[in-house]
C-alpha atoms as a PDB file:
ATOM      1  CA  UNK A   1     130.207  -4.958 -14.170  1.00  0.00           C
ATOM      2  CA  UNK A   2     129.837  -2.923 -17.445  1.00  0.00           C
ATOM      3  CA  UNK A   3     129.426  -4.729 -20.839  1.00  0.00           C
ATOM      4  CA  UNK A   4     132.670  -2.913 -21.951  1.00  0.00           C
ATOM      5  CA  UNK A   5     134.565  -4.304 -18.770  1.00  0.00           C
ATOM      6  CA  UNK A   6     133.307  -7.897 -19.151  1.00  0.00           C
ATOM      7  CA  UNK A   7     134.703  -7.600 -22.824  1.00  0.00           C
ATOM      8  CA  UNK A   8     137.911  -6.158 -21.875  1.00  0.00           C
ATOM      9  CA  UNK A   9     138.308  -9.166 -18.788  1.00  0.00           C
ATOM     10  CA  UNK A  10     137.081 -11.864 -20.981  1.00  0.00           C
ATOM     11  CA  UNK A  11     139.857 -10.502 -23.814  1.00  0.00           C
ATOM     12  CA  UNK A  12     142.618 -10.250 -21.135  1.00  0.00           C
ATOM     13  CA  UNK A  13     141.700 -13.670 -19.698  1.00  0.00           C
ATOM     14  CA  UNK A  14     142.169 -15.350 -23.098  1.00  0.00           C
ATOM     15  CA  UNK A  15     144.964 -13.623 -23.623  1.00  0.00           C
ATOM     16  CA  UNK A  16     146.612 -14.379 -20.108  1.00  0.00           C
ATOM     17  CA  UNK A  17     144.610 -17.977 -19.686  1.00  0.00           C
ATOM     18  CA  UNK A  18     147.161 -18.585 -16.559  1.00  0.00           C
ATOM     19  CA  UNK A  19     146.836 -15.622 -14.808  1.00  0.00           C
ATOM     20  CA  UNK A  20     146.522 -15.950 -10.904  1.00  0.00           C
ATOM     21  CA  UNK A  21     142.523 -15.655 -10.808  1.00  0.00           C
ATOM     22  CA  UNK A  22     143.221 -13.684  -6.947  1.00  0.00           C
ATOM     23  CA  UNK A  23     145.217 -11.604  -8.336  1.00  0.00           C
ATOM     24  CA  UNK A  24     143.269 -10.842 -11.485  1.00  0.00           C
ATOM     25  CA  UNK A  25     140.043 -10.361  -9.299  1.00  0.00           C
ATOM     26  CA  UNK A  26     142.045  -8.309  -6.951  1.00  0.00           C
ATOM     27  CA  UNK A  27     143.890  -5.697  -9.546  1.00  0.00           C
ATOM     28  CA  UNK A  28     140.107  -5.569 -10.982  1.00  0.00           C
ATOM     29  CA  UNK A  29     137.897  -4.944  -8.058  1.00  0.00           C
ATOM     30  CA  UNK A  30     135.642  -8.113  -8.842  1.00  0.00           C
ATOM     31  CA  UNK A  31     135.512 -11.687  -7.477  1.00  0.00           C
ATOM     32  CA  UNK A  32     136.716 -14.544  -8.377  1.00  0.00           C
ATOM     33  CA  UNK A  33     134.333 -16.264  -9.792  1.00  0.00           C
ATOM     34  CA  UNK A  34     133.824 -13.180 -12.113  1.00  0.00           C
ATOM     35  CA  UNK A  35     137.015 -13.852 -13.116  1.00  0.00           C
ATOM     36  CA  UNK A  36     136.408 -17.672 -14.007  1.00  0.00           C
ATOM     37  CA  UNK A  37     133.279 -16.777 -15.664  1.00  0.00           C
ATOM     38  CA  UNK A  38     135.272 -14.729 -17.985  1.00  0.00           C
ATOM     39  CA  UNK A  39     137.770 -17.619 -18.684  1.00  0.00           C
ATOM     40  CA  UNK A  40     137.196 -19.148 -22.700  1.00  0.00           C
ATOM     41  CA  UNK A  41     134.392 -21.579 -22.232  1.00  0.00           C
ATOM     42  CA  UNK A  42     136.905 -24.333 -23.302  1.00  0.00           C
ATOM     43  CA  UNK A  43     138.713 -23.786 -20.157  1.00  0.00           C
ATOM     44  CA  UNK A  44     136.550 -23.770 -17.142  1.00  0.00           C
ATOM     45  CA  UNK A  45     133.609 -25.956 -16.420  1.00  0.00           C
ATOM     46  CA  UNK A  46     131.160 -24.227 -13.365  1.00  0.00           C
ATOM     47  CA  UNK A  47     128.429 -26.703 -11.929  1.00  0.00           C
ATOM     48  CA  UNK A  48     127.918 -28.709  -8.257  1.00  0.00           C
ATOM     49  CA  UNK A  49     130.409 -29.692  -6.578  1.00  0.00           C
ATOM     50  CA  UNK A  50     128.644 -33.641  -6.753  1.00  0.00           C
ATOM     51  CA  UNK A  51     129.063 -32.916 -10.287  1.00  0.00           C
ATOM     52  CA  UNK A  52     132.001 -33.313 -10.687  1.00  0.00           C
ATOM     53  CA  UNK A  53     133.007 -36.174  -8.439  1.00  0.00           C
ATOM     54  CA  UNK A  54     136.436 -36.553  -5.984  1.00  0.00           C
ATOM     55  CA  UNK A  55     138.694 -34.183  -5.908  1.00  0.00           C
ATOM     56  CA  UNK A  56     142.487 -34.484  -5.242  1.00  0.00           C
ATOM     57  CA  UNK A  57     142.557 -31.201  -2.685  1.00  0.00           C
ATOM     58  CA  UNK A  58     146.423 -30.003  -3.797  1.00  0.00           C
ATOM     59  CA  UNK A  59     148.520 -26.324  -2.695  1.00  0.00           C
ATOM     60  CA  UNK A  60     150.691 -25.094  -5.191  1.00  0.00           C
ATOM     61  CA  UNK A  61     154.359 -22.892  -4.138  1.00  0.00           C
ATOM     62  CA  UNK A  62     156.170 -21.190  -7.152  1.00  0.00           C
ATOM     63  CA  UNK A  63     157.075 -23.454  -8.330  1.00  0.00           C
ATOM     64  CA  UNK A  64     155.997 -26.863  -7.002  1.00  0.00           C
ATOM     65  CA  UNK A  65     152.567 -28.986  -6.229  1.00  0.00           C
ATOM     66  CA  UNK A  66     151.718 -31.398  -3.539  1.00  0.00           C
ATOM     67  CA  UNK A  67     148.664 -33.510  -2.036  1.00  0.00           C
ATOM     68  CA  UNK A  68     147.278 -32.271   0.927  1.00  0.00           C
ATOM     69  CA  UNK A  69     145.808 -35.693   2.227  1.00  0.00           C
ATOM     70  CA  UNK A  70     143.933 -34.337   5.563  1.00  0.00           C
ATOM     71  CA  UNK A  71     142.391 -31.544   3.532  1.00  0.00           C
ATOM     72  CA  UNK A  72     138.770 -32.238   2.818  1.00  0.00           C
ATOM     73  CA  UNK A  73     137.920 -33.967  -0.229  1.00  0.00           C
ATOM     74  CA  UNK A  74     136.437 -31.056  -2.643  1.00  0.00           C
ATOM     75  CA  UNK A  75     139.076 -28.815  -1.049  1.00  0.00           C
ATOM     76  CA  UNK A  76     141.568 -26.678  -2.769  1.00  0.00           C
ATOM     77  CA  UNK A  77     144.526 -24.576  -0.904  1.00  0.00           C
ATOM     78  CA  UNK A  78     146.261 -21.823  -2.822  1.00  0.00           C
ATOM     79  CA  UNK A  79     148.963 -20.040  -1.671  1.00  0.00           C
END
């Protein structure tokens, strides 16, 4: 990614700080991950997974979020 592209997503992203990261990555042409890494520093923490201890693995709908208890621990499901 150009230097002039990184600045423009890491503007946007503070900007739009709950944008859909998919769908940001998607419209963009980058991953995911590109897209967290753009995220204010504040915001997003990027390490091991043991790092960071147990997770609650949850899916979210428009407008409503619930456990997913046989998910793996660690897990997330977006839909």
């Amino acid at each position: 990614m150009l230097s002039t592209e990184l600045a423009d997503l890491k503007a946007y992203m503070a900007e739009n700080p709950g944008a859909v990261i998919e769908d940001v990555a998607r419209e963009r042409k980058i991953t995911p991950r590109a897209v967290l890494e753009a995220l204010p520093e504040a915001m997003v923490r990027i390490g091991a997974g043991a790092e960071f201890g147990a997770a609650t693995p949850t899916t979210r709908s428009s407008n409503s979020q619930a456990a997913c208890p046989r998910a793996k621990s660690g897990a997330a499901i977006s839909t």
